[in-house]
N, C-alpha and C. Protein backbone atom coordinates (compact mmCIF):
# COMPACT_ATOMS: atom_id res chain seq x y z
N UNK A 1 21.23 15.76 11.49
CA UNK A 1 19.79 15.54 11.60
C UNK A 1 19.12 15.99 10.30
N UNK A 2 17.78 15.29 9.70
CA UNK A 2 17.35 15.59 8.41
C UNK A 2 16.02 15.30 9.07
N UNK A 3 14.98 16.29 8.16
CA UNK A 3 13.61 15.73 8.56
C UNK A 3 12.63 15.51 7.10
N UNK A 4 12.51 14.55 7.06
CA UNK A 4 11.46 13.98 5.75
C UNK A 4 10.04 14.47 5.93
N UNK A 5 9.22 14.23 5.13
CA UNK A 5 7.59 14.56 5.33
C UNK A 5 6.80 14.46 4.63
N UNK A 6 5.97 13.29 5.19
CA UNK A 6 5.07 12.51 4.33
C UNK A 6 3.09 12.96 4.22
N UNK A 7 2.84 13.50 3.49
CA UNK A 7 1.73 13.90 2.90
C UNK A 7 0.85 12.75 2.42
N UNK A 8 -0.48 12.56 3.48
CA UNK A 8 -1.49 12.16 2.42
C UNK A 8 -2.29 12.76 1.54
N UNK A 9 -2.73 12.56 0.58
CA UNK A 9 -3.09 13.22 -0.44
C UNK A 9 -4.53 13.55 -0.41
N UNK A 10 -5.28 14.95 -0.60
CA UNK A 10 -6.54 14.88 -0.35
C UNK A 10 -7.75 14.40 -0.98
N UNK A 11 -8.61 14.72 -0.07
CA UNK A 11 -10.21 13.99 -0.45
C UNK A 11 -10.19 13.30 -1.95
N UNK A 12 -10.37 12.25 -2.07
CA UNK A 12 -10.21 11.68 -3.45
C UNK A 12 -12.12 11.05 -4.03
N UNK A 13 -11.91 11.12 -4.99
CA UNK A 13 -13.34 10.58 -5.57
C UNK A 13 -14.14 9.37 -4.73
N UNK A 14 -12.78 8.29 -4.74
CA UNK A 14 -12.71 7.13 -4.00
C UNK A 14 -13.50 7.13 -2.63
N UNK A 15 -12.27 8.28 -1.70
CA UNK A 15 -12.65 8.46 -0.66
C UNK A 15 -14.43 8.40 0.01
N UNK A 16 -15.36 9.56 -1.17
CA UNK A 16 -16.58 9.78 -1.12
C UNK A 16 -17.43 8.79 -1.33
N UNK A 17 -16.79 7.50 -1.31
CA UNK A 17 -17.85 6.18 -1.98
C UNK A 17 -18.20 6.32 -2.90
N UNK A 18 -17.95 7.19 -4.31
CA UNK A 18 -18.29 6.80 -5.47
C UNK A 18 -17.98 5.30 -5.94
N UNK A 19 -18.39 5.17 -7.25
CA UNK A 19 -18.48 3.77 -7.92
C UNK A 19 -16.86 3.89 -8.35
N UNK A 20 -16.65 2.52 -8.45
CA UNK A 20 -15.03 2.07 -8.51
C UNK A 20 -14.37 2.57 -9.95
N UNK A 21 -13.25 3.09 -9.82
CA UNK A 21 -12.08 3.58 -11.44
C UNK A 21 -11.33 2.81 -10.86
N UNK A 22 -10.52 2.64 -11.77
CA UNK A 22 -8.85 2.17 -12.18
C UNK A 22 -8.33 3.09 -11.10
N UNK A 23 -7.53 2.50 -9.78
CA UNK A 23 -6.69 3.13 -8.51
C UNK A 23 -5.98 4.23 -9.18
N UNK A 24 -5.06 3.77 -10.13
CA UNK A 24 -4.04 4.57 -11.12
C UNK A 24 -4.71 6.22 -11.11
N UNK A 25 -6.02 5.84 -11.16
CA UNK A 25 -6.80 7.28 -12.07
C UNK A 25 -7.92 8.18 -11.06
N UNK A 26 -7.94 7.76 -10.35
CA UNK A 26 -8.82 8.49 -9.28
C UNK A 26 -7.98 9.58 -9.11
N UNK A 27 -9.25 10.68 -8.84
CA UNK A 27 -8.71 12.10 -8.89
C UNK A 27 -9.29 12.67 -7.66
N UNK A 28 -8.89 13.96 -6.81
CA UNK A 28 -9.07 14.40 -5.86
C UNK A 28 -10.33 15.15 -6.44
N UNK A 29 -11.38 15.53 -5.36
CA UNK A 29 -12.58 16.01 -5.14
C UNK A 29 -12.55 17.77 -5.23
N UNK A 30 -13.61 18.16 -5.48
CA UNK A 30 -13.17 19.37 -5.03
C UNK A 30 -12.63 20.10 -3.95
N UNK A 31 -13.28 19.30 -3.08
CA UNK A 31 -12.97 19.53 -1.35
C UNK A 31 -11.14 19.15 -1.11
N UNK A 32 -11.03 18.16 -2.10
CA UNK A 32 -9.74 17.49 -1.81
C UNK A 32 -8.48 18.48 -2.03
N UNK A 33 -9.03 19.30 -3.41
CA UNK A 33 -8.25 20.77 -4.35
C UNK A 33 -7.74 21.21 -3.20
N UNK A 34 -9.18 21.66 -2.47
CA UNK A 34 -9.11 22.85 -1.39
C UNK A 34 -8.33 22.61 -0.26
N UNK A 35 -8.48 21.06 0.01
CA UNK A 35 -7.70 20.83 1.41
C UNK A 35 -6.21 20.89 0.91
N UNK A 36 -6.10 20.62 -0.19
CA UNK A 36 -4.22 20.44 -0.39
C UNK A 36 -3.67 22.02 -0.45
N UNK A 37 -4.85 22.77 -1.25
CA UNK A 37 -4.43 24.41 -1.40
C UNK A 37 -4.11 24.63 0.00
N UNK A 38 -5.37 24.43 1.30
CA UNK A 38 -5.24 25.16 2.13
C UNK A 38 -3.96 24.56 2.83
N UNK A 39 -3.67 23.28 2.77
CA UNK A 39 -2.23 22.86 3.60
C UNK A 39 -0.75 23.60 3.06
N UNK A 40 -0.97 24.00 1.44
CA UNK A 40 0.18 24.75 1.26
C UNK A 40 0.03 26.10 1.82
N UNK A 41 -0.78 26.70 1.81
CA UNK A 41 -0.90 27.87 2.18
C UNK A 41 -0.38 28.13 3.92
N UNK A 42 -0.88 26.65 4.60
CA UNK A 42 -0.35 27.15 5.95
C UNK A 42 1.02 26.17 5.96
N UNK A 43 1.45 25.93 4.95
CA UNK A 43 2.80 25.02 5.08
C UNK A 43 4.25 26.35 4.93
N UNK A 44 5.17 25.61 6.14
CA UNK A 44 6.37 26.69 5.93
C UNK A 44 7.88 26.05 5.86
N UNK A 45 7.58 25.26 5.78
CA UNK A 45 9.42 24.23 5.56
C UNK A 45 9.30 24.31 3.71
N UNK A 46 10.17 25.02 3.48
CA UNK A 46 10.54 25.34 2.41
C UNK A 46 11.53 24.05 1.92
N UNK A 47 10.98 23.06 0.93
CA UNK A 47 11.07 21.50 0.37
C UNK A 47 11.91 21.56 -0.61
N UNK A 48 12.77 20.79 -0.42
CA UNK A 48 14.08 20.60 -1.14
C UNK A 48 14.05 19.80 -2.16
N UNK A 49 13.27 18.88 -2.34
CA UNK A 49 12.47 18.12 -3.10
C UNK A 49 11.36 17.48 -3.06
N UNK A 50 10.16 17.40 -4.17
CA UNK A 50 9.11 16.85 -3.83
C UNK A 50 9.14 15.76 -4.82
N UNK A 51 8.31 14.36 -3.80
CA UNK A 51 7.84 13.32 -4.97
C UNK A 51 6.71 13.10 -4.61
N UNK A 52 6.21 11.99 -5.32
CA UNK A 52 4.46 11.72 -5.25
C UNK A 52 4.80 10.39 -5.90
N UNK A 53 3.72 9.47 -5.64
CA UNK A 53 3.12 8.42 -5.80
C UNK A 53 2.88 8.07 -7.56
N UNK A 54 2.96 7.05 -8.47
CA UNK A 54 2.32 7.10 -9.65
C UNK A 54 0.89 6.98 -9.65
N UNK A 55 0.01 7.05 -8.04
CA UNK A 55 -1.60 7.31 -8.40
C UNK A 55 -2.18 9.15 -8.62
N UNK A 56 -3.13 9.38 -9.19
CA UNK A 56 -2.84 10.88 -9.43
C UNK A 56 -3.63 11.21 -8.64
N UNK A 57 -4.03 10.95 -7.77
CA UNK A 57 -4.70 12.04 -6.40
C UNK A 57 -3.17 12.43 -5.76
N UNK A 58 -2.33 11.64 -5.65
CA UNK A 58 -1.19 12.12 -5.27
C UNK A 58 -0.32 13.24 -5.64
N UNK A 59 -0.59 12.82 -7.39
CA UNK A 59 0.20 13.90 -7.65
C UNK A 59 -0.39 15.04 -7.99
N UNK A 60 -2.01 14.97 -8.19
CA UNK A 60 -2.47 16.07 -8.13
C UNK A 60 -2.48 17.33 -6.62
N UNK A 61 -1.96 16.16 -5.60
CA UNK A 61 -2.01 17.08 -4.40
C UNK A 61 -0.30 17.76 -4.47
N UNK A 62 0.43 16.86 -4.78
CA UNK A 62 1.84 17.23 -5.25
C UNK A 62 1.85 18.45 -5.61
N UNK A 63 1.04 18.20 -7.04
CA UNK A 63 1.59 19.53 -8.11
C UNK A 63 1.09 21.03 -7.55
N UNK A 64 0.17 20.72 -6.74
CA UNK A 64 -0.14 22.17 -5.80
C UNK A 64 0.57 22.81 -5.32
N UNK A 65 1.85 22.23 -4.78
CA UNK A 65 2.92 22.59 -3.93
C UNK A 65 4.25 22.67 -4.75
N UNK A 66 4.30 22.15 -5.91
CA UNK A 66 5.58 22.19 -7.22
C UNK A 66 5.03 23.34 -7.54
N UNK A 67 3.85 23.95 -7.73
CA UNK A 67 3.63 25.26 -8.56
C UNK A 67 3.89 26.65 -7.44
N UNK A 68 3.58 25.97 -6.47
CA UNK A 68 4.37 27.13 -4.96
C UNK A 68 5.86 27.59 -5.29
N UNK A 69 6.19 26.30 -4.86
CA UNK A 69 7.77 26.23 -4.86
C UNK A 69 8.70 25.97 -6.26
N UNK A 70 8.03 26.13 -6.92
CA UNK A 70 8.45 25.92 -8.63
C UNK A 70 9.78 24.49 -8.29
N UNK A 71 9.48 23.45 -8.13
CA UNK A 71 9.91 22.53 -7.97
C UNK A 71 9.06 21.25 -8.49
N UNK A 72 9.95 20.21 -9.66
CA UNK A 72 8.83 19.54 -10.14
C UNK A 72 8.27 18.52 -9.03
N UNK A 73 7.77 16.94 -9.64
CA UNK A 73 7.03 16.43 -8.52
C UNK A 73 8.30 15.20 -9.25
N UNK A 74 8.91 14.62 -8.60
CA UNK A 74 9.35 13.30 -9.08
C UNK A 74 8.36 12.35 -8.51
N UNK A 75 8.21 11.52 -9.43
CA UNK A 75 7.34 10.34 -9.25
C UNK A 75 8.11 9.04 -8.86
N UNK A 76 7.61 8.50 -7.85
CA UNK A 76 8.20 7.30 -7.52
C UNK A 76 7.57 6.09 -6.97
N UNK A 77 7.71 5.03 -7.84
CA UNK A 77 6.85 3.71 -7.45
C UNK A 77 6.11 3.36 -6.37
N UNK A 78 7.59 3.18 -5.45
CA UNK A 78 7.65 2.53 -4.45
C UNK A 78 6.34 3.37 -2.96
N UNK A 79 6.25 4.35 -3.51
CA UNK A 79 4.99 5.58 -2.47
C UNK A 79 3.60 4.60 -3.31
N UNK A 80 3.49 4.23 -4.09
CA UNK A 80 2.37 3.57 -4.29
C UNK A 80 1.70 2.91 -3.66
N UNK A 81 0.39 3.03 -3.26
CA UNK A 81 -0.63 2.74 -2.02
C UNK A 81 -0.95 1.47 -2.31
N UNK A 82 -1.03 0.72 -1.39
CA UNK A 82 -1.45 -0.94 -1.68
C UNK A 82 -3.15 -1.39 -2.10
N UNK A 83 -3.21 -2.16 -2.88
CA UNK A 83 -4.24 -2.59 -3.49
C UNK A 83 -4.56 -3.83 -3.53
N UNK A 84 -5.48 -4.01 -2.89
CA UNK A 84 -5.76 -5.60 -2.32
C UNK A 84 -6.94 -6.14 -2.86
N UNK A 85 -7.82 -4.90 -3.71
CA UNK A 85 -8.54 -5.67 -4.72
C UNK A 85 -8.45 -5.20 -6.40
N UNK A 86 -8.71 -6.16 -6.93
CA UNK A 86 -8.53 -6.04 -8.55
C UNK A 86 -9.63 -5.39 -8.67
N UNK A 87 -9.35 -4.48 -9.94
CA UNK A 87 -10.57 -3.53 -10.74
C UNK A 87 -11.56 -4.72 -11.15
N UNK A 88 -11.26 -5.61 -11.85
CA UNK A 88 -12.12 -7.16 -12.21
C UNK A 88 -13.26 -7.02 -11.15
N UNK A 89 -12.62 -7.35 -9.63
CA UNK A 89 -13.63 -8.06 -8.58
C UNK A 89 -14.48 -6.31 -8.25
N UNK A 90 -13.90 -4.79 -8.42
CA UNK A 90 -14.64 -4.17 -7.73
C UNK A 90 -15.12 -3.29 -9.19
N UNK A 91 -15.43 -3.38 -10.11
CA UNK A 91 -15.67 -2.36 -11.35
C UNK A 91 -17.72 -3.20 -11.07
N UNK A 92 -17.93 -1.20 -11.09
CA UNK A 92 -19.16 -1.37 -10.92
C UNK A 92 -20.06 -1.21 -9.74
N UNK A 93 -19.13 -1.27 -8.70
CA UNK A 93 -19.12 -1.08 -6.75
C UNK A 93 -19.37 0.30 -6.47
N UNK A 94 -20.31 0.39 -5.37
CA UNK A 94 -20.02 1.81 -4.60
C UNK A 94 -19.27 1.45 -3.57
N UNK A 95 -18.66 2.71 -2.95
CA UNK A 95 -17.71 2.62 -1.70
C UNK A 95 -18.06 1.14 -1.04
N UNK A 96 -19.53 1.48 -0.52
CA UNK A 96 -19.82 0.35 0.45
C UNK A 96 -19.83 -0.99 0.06
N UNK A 97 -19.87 -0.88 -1.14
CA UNK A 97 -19.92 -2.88 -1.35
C UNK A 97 -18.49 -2.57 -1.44
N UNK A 98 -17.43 -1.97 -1.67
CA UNK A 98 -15.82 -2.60 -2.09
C UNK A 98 -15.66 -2.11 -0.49
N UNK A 99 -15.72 -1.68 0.69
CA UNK A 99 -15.77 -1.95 1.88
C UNK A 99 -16.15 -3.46 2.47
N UNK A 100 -17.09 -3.70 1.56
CA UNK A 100 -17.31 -5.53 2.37
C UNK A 100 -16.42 -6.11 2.32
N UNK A 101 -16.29 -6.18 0.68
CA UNK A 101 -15.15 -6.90 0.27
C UNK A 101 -13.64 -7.01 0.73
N UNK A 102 -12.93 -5.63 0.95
CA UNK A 102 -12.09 -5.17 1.63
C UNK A 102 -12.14 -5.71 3.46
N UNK A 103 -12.52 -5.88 4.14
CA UNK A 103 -13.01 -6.55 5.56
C UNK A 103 -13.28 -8.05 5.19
N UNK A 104 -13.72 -8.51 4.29
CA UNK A 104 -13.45 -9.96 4.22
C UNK A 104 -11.60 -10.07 3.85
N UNK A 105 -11.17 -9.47 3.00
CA UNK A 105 -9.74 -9.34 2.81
C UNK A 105 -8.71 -9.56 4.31
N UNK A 106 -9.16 -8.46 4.33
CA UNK A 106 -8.40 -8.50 5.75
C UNK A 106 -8.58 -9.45 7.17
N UNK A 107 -9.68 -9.68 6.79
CA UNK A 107 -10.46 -11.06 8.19
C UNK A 107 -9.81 -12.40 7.67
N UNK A 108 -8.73 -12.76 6.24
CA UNK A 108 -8.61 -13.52 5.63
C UNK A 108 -7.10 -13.47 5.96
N UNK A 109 -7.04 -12.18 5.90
CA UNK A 109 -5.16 -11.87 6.12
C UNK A 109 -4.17 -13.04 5.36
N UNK A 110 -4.32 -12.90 4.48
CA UNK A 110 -3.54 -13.87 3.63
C UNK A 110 -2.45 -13.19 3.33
N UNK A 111 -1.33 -13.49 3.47
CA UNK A 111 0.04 -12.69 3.15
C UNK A 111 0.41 -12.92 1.34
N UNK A 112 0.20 -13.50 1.01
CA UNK A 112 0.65 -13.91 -0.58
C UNK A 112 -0.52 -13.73 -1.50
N UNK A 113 -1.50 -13.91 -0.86
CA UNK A 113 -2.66 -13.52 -2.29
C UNK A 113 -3.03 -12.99 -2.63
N UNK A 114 -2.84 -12.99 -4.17
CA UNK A 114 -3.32 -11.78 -5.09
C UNK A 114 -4.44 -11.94 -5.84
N UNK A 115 -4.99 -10.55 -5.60
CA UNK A 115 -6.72 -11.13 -6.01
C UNK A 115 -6.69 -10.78 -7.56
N UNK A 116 -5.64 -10.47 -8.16
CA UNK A 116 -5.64 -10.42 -9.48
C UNK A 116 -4.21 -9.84 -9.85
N UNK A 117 -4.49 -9.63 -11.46
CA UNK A 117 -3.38 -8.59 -12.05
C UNK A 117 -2.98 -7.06 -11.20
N UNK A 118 -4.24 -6.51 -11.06
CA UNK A 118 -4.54 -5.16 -10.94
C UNK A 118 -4.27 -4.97 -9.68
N UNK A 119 -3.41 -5.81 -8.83
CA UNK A 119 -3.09 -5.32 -7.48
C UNK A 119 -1.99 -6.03 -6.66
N UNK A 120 -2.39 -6.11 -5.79
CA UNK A 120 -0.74 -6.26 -4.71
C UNK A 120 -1.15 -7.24 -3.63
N UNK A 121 -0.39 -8.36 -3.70
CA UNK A 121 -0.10 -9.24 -2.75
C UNK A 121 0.38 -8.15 -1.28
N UNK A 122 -0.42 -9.00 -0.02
CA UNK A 122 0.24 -8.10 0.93
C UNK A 122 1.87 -7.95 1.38
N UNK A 123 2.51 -9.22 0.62
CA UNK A 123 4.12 -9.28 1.05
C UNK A 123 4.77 -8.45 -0.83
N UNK A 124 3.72 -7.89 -1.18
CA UNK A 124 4.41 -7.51 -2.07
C UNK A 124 4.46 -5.68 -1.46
N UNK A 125 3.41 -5.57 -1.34
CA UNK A 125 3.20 -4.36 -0.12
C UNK A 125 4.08 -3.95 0.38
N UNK A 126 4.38 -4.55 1.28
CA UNK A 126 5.81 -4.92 2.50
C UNK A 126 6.93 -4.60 1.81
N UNK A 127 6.92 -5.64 0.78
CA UNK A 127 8.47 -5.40 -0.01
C UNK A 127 8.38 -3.90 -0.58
N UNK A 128 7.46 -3.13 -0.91
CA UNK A 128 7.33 -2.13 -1.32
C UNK A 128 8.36 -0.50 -0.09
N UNK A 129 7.19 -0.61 0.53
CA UNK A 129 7.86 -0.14 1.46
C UNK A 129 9.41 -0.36 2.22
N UNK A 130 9.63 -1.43 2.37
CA UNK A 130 10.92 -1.95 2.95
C UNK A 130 11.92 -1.16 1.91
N UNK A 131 11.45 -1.39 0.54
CA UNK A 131 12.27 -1.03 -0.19
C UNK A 131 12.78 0.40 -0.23
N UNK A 132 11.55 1.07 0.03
CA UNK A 132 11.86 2.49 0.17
C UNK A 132 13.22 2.84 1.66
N UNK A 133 12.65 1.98 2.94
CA UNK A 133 13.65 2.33 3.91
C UNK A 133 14.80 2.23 3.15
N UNK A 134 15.21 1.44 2.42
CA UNK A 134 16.51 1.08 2.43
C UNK A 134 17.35 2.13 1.18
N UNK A 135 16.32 2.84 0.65
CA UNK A 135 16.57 4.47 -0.08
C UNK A 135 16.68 5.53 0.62
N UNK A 136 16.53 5.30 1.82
CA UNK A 136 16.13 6.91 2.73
C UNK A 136 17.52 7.91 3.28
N UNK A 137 18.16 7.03 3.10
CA UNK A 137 19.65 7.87 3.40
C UNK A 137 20.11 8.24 1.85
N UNK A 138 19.33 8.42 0.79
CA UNK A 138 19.29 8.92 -0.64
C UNK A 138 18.55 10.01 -0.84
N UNK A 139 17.60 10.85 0.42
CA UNK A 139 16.78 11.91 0.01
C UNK A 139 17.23 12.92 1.23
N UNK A 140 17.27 13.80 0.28
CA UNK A 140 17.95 15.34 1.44
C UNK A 140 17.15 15.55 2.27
N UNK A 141 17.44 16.28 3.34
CA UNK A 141 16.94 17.42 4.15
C UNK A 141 15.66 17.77 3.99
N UNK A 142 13.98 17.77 3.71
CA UNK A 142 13.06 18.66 4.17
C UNK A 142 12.75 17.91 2.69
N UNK A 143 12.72 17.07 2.00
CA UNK A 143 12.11 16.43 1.16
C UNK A 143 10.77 16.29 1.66
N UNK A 144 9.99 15.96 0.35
CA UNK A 144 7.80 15.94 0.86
C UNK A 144 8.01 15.20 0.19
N UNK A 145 7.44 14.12 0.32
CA UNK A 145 6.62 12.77 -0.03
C UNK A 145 5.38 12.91 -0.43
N UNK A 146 4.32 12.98 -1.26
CA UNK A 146 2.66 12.89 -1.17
C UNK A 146 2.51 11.87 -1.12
N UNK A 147 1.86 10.98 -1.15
CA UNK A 147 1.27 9.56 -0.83
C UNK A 147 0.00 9.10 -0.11
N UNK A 148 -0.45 7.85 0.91
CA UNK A 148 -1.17 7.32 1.26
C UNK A 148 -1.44 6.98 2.44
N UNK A 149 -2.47 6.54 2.89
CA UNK A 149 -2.59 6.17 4.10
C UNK A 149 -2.26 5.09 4.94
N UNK A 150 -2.14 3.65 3.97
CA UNK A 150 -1.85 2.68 4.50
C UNK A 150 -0.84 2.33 4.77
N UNK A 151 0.21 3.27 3.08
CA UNK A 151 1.49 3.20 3.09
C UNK A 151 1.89 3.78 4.39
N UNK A 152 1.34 5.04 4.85
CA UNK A 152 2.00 5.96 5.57
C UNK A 152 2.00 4.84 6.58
N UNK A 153 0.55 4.31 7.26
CA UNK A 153 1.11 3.46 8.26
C UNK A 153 1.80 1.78 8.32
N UNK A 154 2.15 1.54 7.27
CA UNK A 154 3.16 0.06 6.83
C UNK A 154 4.78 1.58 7.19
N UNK A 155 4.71 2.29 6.64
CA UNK A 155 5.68 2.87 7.28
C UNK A 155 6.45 2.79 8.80
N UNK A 156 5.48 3.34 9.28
CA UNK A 156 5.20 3.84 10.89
C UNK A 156 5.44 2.61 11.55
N UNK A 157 5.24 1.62 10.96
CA UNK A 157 4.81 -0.16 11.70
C UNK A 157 6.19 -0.64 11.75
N UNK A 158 6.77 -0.78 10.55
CA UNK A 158 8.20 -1.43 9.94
C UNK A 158 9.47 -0.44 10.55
N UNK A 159 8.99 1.20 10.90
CA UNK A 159 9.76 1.83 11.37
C UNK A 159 10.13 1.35 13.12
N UNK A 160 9.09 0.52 13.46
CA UNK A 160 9.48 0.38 14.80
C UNK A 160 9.55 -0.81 15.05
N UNK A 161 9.96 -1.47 13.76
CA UNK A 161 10.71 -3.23 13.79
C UNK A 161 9.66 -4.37 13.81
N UNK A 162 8.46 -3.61 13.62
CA UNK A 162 7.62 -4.59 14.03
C UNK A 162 7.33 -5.75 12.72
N UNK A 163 7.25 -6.69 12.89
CA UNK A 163 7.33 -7.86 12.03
C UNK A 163 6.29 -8.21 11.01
N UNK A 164 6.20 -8.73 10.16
CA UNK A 164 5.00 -9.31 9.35
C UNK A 164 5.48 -10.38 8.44
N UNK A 165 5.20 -11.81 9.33
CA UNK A 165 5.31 -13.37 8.77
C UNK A 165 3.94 -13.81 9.17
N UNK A 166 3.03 -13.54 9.49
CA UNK A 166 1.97 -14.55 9.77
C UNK A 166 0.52 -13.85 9.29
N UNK A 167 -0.49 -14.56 9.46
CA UNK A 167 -1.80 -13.43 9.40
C UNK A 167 -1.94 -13.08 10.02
N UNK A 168 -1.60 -13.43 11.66
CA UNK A 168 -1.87 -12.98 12.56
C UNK A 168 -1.07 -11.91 12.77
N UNK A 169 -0.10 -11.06 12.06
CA UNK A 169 1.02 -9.91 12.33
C UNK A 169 0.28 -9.25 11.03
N UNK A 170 -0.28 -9.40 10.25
CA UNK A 170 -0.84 -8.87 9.42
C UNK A 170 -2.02 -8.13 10.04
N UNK A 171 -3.25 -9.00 10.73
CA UNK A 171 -4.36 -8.17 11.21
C UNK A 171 -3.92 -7.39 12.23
N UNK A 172 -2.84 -7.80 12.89
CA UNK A 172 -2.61 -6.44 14.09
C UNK A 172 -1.67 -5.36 13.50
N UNK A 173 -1.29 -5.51 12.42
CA UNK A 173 -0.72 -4.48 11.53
C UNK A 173 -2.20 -3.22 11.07
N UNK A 174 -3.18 -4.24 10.75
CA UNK A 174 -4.49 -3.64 10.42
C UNK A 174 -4.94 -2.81 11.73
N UNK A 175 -5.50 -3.36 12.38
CA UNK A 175 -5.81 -2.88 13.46
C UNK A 175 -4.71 -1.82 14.13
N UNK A 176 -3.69 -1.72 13.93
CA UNK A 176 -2.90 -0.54 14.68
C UNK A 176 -2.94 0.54 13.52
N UNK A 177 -2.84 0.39 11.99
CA UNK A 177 -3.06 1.38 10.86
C UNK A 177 -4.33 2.09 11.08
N UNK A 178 -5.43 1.41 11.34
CA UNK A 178 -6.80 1.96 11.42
C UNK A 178 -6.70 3.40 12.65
N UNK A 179 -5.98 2.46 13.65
CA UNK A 179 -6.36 3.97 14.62
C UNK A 179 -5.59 4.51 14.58
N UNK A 180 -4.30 4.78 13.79
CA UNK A 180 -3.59 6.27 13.70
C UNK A 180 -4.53 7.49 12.60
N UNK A 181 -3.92 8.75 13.46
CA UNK A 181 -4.86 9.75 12.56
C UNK A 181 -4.57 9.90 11.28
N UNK A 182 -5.64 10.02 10.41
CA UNK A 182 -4.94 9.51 8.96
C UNK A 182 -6.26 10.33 7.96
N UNK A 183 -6.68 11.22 8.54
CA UNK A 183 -7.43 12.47 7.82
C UNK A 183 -6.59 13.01 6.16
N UNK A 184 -7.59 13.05 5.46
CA UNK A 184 -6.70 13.65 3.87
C UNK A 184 -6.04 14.69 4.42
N UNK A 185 -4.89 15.05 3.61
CA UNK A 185 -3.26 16.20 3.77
C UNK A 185 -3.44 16.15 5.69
N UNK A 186 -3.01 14.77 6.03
CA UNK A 186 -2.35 14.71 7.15
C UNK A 186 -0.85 14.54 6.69
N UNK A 187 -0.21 15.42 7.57
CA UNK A 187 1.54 15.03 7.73
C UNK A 187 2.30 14.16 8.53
N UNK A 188 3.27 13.46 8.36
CA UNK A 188 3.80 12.79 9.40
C UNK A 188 5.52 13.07 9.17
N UNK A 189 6.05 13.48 10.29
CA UNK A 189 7.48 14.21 9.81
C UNK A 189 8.66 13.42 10.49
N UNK A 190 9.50 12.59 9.47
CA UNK A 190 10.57 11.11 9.85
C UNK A 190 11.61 12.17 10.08
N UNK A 191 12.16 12.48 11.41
CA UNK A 191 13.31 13.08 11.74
C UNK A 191 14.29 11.38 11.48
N UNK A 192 15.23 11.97 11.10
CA UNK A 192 16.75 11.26 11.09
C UNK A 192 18.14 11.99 11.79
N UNK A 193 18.37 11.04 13.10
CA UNK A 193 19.81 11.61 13.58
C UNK A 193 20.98 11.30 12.89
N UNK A 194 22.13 12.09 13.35
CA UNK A 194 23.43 11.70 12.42
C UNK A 194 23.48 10.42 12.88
N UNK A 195 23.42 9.83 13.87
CA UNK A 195 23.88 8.79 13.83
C UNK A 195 22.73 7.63 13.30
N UNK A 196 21.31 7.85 12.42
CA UNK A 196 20.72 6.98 11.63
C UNK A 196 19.26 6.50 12.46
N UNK A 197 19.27 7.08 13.98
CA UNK A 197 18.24 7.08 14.62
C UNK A 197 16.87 7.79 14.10
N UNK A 198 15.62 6.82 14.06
CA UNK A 198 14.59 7.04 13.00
C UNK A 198 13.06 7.32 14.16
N UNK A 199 12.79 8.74 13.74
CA UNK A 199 11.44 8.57 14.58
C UNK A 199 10.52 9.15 13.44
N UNK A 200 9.40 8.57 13.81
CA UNK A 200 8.28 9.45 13.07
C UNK A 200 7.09 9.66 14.09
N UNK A 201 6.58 10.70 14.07
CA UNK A 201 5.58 11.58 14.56
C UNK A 201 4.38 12.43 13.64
N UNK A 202 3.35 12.28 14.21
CA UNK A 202 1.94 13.57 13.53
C UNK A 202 2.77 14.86 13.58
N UNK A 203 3.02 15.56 12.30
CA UNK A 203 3.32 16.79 12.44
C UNK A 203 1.78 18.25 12.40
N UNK A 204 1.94 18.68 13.04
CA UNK A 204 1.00 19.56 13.05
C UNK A 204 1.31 21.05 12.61
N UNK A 205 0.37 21.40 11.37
CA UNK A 205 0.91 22.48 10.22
C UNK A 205 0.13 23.65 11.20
């Protein structure tokens, strides 16, 4: 048995409806500092390795917990949070107008389209994640993940076989991501049996 554990990363600039940056570069809030401090502080599974996301709210929530445990942060692609609009269509936006936009996206559920350079087809998404399952018998024992929310739940979705070929498996992908709890430095902890049996659950710190 091995247990993984996946970290969203806290309060981010983004989060607060400020006006739109480059995804890459958004940085956690002050509040966000505090929420990742206070999750290490009540965190006690001593992490065998940590990675993070190449967006830096991630790894800024990361490196909180590498400077605990003097362990670096490996960075890895594939934790990268999906992006369904280009900096092009949202540079210049507060939260609430790239919220419209984002809900027309999804009311559109288009599996292949990319609204630009600067982002991710939703089957590229998919492939993202998928890709990671098929790494997971490559990370030890009590490994931390930092990462995202959507990822976390394209996780949670694909972990329980559930499909995505149509738009219509796409919006109920949406609609089931929305109502899991998904608060900044929420945990979710992927036990693995010897014999390859996969659950994931809200872990509560």
């Amino acid at each position: 048995m091995k247990s993984l554990y996946f970290v969203r990363h806290g309060q981010s600039l983004a989060n607060t409806g400020a006006v739109s940056m480059h995804d890459v570069s958004i940085p956690l809030t002050d509040l966000g500092l505090e929420q990742a401090q206070d999750l290490r502080d009540r965190w006690v599974v001593e992490p065998s390795n940590i990675y993070c996301s190449e967006l830096k709210r991630a790894q800024q929530t990361a490196q909180i917990f590498s400077d605990k445990y003097q362990l670096s942060s490996n960075v890895i692609k594939e934790l990268n949070e999906f992006r369904c609009l280009d900096f092009k269509t949202v540079e210049g936006l507060q939260g609430s107008e790239r919220g419209i936009l984002a809900q027309r996206y999804w009311q559109d559920a288009d599996l292949v389209h990319r609204d630009g350079e600067d982002c991710d087809s939703f089957q590229d998404f998919v492939d993202r994640v998928d890709n990671f399952l098929e790494h997971i018998p490559e990370f030890q024992d009590r490994s931390l993940f930092f990462g995202h929310g959507i990822w976390i739940g394209l996780l949670s979705w694909r972990l329980m076989n559930c499909k995505i070929e149509s738009n219509q498996d796409m919006r109920k992908f949406r609609q089931y991501q929305t109502a899991l709890p998904m608060f900044n430095t929420v945990v979710y902890k992927l036990s693995i049996s010897d014999t390859g049996v996969k659950q994931l659950q809200w872990f509560d710190v």
